[in-house]
N, C-alpha and C. Protein backbone atom coordinates (compact mmCIF):
# COMPACT_ATOMS: atom_id res chain seq x y z
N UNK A 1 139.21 107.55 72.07
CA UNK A 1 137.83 107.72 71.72
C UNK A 1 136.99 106.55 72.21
N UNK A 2 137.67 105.30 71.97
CA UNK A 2 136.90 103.94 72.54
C UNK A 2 136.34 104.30 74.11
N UNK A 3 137.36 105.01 74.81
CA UNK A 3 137.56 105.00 76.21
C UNK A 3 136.10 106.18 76.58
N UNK A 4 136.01 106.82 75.49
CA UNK A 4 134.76 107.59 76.04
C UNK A 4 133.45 107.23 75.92
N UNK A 5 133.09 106.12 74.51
CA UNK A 5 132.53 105.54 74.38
C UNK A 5 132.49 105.01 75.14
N UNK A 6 133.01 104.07 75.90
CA UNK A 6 132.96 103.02 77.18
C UNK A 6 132.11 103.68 78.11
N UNK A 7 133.04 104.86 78.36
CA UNK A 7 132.32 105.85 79.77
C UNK A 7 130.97 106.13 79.80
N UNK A 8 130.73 106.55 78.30
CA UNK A 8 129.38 107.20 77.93
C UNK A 8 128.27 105.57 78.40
N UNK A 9 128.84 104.58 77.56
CA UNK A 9 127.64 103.60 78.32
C UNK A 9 127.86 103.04 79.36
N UNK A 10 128.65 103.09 80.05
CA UNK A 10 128.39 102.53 81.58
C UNK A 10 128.07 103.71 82.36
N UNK A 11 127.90 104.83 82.25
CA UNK A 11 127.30 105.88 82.84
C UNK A 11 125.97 106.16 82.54
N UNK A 12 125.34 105.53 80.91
CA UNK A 12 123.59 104.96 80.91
C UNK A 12 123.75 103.91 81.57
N UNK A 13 124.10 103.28 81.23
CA UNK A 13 123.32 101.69 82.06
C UNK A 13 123.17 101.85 83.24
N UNK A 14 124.21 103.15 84.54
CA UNK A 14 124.20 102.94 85.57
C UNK A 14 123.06 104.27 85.56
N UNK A 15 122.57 104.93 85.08
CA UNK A 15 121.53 106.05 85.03
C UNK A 15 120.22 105.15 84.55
N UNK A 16 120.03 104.25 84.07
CA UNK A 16 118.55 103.61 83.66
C UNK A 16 118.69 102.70 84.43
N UNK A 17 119.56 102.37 85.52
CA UNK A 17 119.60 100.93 86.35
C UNK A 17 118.65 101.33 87.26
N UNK A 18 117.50 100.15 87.84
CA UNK A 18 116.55 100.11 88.42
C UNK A 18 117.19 100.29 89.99
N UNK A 19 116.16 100.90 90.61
CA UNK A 19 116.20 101.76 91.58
C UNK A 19 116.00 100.58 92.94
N UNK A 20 116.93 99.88 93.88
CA UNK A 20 116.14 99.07 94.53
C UNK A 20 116.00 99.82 95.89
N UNK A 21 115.01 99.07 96.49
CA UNK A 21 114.86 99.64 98.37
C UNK A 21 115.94 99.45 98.86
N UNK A 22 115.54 100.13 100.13
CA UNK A 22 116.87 100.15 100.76
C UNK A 22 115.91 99.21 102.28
N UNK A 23 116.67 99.30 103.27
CA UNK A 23 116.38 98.62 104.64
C UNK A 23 115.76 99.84 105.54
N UNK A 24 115.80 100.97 105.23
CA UNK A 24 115.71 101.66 106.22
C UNK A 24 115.13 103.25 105.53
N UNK A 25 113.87 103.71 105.84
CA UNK A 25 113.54 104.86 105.00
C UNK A 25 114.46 105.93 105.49
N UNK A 26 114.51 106.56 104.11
CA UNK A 26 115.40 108.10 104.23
C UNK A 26 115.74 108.89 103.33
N UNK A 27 115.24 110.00 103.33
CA UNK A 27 114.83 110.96 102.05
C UNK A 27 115.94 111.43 101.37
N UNK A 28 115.77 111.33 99.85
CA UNK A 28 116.35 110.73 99.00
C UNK A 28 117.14 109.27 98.32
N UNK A 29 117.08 108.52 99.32
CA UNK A 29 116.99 106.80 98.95
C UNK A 29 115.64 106.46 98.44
N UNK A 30 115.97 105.26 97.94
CA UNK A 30 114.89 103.99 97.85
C UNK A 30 114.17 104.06 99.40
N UNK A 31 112.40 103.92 98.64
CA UNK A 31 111.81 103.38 99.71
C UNK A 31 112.04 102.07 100.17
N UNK A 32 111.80 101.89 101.10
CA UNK A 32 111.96 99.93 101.57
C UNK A 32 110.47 99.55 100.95
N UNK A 33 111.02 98.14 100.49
CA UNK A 33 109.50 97.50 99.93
C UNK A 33 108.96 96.95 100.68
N UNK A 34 108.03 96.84 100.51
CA UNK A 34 106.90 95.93 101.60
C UNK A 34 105.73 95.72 100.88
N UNK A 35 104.89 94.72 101.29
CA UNK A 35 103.64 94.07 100.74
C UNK A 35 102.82 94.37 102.56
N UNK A 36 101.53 94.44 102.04
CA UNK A 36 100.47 94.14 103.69
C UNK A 36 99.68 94.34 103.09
N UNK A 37 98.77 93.60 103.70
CA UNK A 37 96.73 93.48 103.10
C UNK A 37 96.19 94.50 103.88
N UNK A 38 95.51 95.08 103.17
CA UNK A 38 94.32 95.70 103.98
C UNK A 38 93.50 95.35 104.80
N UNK A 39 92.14 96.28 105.06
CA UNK A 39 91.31 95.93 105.83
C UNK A 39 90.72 94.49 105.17
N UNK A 40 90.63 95.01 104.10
CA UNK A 40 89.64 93.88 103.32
C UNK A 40 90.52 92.34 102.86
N UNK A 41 91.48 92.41 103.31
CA UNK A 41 92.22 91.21 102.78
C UNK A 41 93.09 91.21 101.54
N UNK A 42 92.87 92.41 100.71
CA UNK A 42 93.74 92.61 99.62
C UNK A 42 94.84 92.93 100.06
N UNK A 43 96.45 92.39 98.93
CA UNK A 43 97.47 92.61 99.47
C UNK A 43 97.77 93.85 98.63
N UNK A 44 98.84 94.74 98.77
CA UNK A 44 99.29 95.53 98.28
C UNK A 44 101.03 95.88 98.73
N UNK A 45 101.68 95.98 97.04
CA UNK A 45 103.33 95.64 97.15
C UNK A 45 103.29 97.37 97.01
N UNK A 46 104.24 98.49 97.48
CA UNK A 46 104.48 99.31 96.88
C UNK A 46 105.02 99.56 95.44
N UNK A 47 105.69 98.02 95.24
CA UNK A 47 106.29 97.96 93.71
C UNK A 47 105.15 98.23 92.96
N UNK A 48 104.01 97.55 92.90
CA UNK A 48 102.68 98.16 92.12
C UNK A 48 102.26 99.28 91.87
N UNK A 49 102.65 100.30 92.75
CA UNK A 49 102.59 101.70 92.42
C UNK A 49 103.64 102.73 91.98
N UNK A 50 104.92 101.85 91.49
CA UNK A 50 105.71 102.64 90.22
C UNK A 50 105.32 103.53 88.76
N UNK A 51 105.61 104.34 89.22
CA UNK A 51 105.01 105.35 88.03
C UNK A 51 104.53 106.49 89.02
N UNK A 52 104.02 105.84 89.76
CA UNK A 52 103.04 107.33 90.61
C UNK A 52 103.76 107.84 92.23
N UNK A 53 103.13 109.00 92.79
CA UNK A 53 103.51 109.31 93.85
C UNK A 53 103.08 108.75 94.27
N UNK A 54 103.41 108.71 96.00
CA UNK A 54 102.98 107.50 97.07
C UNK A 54 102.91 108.61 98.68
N UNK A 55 102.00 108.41 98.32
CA UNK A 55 102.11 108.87 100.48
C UNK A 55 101.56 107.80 101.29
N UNK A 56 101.95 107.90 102.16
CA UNK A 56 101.95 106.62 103.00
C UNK A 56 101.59 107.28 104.22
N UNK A 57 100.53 107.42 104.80
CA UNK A 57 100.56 108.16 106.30
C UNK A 57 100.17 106.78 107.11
N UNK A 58 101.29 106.93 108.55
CA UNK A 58 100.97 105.93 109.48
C UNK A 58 99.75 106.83 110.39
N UNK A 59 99.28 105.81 110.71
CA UNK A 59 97.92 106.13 111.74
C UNK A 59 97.38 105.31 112.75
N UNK A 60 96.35 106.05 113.74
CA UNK A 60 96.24 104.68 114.90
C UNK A 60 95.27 105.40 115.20
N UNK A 61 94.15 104.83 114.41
CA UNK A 61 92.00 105.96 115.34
C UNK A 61 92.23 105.83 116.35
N UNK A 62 92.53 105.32 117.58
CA UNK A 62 92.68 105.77 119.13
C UNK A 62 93.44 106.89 118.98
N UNK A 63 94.53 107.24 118.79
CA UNK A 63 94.88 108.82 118.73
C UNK A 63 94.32 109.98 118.87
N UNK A 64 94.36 110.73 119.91
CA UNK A 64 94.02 111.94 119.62
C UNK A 64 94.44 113.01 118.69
N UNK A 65 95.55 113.10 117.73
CA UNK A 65 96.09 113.83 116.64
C UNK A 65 95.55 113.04 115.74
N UNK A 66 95.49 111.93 115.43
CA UNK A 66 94.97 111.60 114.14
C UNK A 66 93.38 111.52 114.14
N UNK A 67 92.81 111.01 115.46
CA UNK A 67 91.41 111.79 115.64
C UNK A 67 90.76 113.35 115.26
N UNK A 68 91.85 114.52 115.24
CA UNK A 68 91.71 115.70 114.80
C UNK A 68 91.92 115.99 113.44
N UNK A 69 92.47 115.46 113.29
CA UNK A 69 92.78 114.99 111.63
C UNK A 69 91.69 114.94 110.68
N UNK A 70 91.15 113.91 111.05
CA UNK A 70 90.25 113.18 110.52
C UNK A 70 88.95 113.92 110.80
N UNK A 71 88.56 114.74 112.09
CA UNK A 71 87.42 115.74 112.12
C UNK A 71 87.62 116.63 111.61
N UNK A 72 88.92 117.32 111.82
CA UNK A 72 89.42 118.05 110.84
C UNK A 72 88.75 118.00 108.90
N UNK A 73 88.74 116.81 108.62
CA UNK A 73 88.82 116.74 107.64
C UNK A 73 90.42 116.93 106.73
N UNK A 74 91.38 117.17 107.62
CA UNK A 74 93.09 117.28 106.89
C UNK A 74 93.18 116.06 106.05
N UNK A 75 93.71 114.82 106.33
CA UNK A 75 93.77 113.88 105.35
C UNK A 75 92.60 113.86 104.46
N UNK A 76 91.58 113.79 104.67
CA UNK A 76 90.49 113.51 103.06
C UNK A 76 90.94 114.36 102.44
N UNK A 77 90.62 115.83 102.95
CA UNK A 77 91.13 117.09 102.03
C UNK A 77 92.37 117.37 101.12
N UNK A 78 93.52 117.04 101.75
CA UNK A 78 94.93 116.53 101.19
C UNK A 78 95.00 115.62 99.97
N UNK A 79 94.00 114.56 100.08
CA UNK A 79 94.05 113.48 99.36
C UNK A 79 92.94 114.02 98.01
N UNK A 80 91.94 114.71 98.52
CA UNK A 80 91.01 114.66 97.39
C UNK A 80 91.83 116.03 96.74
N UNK A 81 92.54 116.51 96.73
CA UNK A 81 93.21 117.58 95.87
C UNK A 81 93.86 117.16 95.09
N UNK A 82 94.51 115.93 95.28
CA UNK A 82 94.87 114.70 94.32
C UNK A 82 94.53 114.04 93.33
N UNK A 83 95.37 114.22 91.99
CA UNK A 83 94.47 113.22 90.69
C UNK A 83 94.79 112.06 91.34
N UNK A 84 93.68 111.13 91.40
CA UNK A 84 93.63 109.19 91.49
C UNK A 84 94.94 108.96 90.66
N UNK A 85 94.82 109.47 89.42
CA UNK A 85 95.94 108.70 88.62
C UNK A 85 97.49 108.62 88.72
N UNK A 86 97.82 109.85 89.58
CA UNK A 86 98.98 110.23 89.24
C UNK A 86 99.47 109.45 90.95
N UNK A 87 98.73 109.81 91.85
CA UNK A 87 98.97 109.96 93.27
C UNK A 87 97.90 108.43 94.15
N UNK A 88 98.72 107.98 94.81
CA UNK A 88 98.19 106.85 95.62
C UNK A 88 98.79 106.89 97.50
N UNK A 89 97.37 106.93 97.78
CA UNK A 89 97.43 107.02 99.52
C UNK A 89 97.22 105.83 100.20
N UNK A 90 97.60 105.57 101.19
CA UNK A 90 97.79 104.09 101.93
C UNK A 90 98.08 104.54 103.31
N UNK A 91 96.98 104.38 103.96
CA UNK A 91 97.03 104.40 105.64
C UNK A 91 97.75 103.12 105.91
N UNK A 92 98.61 103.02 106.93
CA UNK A 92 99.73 102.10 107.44
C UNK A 92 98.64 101.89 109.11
N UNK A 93 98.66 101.20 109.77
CA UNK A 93 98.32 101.16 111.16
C UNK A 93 99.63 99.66 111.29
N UNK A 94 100.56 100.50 112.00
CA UNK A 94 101.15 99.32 112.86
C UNK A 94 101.24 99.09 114.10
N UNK A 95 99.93 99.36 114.89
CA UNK A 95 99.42 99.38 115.90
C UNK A 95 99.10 97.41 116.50
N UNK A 96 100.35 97.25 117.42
CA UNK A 96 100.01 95.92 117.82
C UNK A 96 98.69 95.14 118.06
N UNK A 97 97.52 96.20 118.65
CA UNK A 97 96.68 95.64 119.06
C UNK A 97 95.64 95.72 118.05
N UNK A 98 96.07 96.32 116.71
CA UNK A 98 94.63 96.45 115.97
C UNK A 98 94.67 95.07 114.66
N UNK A 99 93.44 95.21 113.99
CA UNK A 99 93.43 94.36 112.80
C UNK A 99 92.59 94.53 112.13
N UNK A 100 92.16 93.97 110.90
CA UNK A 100 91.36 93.97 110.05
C UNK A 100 90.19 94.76 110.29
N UNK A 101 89.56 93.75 111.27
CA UNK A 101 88.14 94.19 111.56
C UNK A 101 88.03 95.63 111.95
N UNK A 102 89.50 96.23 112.95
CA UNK A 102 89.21 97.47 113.79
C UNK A 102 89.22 98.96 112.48
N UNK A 103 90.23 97.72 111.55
CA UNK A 103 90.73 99.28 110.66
C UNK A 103 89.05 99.39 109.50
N UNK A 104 88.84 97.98 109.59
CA UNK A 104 87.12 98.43 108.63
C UNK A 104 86.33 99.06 109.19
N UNK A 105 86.18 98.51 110.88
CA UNK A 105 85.48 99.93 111.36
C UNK A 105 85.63 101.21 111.26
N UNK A 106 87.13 101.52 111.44
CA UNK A 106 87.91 102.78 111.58
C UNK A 106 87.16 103.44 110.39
N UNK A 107 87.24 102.73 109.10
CA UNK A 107 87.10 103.00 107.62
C UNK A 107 85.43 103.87 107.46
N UNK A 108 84.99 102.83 107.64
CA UNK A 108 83.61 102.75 107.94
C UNK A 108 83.02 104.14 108.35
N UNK A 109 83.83 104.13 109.63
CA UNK A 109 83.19 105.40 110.89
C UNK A 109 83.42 106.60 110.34
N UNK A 110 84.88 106.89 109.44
CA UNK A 110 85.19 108.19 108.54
C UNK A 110 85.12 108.52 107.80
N UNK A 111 84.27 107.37 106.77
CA UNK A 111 84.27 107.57 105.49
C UNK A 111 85.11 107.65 104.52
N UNK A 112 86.27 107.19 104.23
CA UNK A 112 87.20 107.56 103.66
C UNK A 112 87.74 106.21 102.75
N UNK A 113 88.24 106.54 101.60
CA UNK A 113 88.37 105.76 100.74
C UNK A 113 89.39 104.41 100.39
N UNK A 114 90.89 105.30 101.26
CA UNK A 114 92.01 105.01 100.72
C UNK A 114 92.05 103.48 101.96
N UNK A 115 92.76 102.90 101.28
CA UNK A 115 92.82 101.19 101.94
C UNK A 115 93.85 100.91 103.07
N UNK A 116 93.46 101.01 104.32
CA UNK A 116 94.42 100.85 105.27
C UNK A 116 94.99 99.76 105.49
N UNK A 117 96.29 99.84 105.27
CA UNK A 117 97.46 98.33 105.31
C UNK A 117 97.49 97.80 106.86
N UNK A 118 97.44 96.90 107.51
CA UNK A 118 97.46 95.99 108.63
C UNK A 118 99.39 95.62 108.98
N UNK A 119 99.88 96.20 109.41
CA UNK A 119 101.15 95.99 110.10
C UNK A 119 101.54 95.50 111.02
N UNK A 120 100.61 94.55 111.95
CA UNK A 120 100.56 94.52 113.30
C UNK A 120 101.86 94.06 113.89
N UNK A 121 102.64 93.20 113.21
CA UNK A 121 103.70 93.16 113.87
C UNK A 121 105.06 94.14 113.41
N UNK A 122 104.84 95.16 113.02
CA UNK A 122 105.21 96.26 113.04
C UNK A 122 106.39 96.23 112.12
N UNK A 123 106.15 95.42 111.70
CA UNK A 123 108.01 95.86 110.50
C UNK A 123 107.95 96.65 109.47
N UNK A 124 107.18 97.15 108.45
CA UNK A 124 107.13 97.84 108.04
C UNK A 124 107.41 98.96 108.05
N UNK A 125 106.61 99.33 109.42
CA UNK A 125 106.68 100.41 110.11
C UNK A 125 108.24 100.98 110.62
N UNK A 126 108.46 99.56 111.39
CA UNK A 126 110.14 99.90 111.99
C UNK A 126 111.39 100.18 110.49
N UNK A 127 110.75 99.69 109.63
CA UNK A 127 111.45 99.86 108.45
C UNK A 127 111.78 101.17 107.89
N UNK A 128 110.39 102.00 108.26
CA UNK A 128 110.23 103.53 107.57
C UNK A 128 110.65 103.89 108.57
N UNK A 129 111.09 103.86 110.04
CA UNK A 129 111.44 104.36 111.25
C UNK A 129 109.98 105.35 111.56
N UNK A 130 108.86 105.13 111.65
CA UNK A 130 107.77 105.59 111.71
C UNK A 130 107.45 105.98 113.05
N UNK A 131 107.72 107.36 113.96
CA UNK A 131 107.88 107.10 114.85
C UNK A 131 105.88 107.67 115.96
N UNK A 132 105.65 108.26 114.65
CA UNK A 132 104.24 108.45 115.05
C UNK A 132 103.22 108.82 114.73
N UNK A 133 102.03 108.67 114.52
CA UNK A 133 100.49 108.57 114.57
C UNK A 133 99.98 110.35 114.57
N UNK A 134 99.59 110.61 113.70
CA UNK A 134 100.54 110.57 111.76
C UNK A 134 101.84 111.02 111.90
N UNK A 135 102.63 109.65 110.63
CA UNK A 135 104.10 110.29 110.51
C UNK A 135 103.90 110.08 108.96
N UNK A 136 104.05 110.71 108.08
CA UNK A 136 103.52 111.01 106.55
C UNK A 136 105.19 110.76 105.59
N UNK A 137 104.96 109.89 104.91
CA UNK A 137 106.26 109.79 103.86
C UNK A 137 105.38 109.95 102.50
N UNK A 138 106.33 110.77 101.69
CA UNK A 138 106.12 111.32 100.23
C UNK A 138 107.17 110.34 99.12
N UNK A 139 106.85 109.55 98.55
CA UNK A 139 107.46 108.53 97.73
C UNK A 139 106.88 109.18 96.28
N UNK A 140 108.18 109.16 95.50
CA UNK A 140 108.53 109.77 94.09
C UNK A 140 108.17 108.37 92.84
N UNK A 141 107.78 109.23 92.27
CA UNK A 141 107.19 107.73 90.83
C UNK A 141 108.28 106.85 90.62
N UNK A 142 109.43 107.28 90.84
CA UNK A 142 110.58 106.43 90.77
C UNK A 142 111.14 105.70 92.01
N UNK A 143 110.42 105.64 93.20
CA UNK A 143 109.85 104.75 94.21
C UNK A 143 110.94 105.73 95.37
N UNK A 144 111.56 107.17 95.34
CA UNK A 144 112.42 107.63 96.05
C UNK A 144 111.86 108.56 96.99
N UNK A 145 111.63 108.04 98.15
CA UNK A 145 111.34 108.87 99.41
C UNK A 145 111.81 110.27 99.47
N UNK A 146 110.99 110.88 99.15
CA UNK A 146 111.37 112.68 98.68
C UNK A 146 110.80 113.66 100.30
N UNK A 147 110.01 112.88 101.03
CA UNK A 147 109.35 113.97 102.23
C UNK A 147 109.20 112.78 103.13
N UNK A 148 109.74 113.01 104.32
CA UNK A 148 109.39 112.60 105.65
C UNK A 148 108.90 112.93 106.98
N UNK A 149 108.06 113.06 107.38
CA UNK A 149 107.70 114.12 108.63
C UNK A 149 105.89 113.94 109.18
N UNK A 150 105.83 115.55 109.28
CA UNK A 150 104.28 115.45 109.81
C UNK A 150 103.57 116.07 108.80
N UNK A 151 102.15 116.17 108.94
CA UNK A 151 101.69 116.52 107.47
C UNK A 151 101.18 117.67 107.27
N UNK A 152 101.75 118.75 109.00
CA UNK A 152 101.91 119.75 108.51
C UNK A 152 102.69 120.25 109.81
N UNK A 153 102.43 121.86 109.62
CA UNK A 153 102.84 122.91 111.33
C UNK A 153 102.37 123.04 111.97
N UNK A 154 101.47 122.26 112.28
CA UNK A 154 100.24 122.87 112.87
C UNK A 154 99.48 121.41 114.20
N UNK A 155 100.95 121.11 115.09
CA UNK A 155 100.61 120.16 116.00
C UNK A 155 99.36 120.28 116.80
N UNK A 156 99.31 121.33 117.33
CA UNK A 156 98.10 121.80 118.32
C UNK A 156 96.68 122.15 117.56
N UNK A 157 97.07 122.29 116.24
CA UNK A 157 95.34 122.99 115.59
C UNK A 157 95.29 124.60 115.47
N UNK A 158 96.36 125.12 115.75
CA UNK A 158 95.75 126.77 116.56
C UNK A 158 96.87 127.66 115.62
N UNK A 159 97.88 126.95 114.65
CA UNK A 159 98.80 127.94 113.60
C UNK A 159 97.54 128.17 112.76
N UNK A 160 97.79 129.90 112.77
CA UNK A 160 97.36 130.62 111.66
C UNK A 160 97.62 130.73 110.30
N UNK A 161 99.19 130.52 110.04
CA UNK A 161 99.37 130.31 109.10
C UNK A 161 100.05 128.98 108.21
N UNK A 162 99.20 127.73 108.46
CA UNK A 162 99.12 126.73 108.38
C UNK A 162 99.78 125.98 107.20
N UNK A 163 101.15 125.29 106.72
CA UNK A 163 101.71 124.54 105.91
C UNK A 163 101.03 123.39 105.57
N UNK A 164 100.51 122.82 104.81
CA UNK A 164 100.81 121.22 104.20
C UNK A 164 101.98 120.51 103.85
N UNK A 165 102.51 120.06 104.56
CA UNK A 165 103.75 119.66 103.71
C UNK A 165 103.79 118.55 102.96
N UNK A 166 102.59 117.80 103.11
CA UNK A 166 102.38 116.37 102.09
C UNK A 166 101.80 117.54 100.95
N UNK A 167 101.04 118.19 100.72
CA UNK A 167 100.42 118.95 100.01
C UNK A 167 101.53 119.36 98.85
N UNK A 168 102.37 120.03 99.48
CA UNK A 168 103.53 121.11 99.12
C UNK A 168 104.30 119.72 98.16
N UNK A 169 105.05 118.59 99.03
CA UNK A 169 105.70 117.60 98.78
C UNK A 169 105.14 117.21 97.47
N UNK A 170 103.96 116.83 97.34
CA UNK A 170 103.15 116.14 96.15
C UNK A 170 103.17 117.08 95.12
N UNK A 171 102.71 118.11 95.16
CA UNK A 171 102.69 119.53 94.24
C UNK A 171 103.78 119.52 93.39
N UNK A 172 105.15 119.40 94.33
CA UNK A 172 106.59 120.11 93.83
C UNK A 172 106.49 118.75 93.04
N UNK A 173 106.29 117.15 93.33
CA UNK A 173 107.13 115.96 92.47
C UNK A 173 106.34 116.39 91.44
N UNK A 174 104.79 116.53 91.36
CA UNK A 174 103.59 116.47 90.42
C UNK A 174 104.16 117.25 88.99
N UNK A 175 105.01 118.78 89.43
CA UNK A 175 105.03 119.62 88.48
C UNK A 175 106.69 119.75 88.69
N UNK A 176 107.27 118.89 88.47
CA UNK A 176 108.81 118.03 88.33
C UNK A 176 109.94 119.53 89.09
N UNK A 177 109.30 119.42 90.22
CA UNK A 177 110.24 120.28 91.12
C UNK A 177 110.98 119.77 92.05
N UNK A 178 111.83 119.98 93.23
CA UNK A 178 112.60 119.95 94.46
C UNK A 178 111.38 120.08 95.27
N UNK A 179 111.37 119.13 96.03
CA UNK A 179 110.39 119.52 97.14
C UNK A 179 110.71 120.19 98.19
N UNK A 180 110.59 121.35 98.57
CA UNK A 180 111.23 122.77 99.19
C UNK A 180 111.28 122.00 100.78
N UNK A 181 110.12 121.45 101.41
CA UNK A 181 110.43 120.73 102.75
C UNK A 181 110.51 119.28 102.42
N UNK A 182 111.91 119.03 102.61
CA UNK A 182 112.15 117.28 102.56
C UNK A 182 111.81 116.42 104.13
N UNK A 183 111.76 117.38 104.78
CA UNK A 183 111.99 116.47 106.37
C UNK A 183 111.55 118.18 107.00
N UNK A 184 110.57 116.87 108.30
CA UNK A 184 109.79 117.91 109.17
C UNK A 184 109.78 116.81 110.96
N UNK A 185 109.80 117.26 111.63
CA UNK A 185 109.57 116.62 112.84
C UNK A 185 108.08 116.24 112.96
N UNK A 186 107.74 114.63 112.80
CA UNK A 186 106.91 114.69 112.94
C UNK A 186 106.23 114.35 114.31
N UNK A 187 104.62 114.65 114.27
CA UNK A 187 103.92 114.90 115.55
C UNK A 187 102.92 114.04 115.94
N UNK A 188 102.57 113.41 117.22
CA UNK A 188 101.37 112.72 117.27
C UNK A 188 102.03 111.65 118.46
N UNK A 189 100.80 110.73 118.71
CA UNK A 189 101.12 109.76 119.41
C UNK A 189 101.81 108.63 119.12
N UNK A 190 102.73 108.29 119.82
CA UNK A 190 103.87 107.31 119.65
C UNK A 190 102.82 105.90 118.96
N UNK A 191 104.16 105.36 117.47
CA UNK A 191 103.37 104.35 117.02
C UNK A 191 103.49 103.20 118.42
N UNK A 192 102.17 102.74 118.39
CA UNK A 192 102.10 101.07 119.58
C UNK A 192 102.82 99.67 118.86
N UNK A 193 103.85 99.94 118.97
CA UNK A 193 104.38 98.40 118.02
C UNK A 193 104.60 97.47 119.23
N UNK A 194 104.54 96.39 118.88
CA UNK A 194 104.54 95.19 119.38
C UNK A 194 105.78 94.85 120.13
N UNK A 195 105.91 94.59 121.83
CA UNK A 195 106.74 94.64 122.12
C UNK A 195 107.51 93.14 121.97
């Protein structure tokens, strides 16, 4: 009986044991942690946003896919379907040649709310294996990379019957489901990391 007792608590302790990153994103692990300031100079740890979902879309305004995006209206729209409270968005640019100033313009020019992180020398990025401009990760309140890919089916603009899959992804953690698409090929122009 001792012996089950034993089992029973080292099988909590190892079920409430804190969740750490891993080195390398990949759905169902730990996200990798990272800290980067924004446009504005504020830093931001992903550890700060435990408790809530996390999407993280990488981006680069020279792009022509994330340029459509954004006329589109896809990311604002995605995001404003979102309670603030539950859900937190973070544009990534790990674009060698950009910085502060380019992503406040960027900000500026689209109107858009969410605080774009400054990566320039790209580790972050190489961390999530981010391979392009938008490549969209879905991070679980319990900091576990649940969706990796593009942020939807619809590379060219011209599917009729059009998926969200950050949409879908956020939905399923929101209302404590399986997120039906974990991984999607994602689409766009190659991230510019620093050679």
């Amino acid at each position: 009986m001792k012996q089950v007792f034993k089992a029973l608590a080292v099988t909590a302790a190892f079920v409430s044991a804190p969740v750490f990153a891993a080195d390398t994103a990949e759905v169902g692990k730990p996200a990798p942690a990272f800290t980067l300031k924004d446009e504005a100079g504020k830093a931001h740890s992903l550890s700060e946003y435990k408790g809530k979902v996390v999407v993280l879309e990488w981006a680069n305004p020279e792009c022509p896919f994330v340029k459509r995006h954004y006329e589109a209206k896809t990311m604002q729209n995605t995001q404003k379907g979102f309670d603030a409270k539950k859900v937190v968005w973070l544009t990534v640019d790990s674009s060698a040649t950009h910085d502060a100033k380019s992503a406040a313009e960027w900000k500026k020019k689209e109107g858009f709310s969410q605080p774009v992180l400054i990566d320039t020398d790209g580790k972050v990025g190489k961390s999530y294996a981010a391979k392009t401009t938008p490549h969209m990760y879905v991070i679980d309140a319990q900091g576990v990379v649940r969706y990796a890919g593009a942020i939807d089916n619809d590379p060219r603009g011209k599917e009729a019957n059009k998926v969200n899959y950050v949409q879908t992804a956020v939905d399923a953690l929101l209302n404590g489901k399986q997120v039906p698409t974990a991984t999607s090929e994602p689409y766009g122009c190659s991230v510019k990391y620093k050679s």
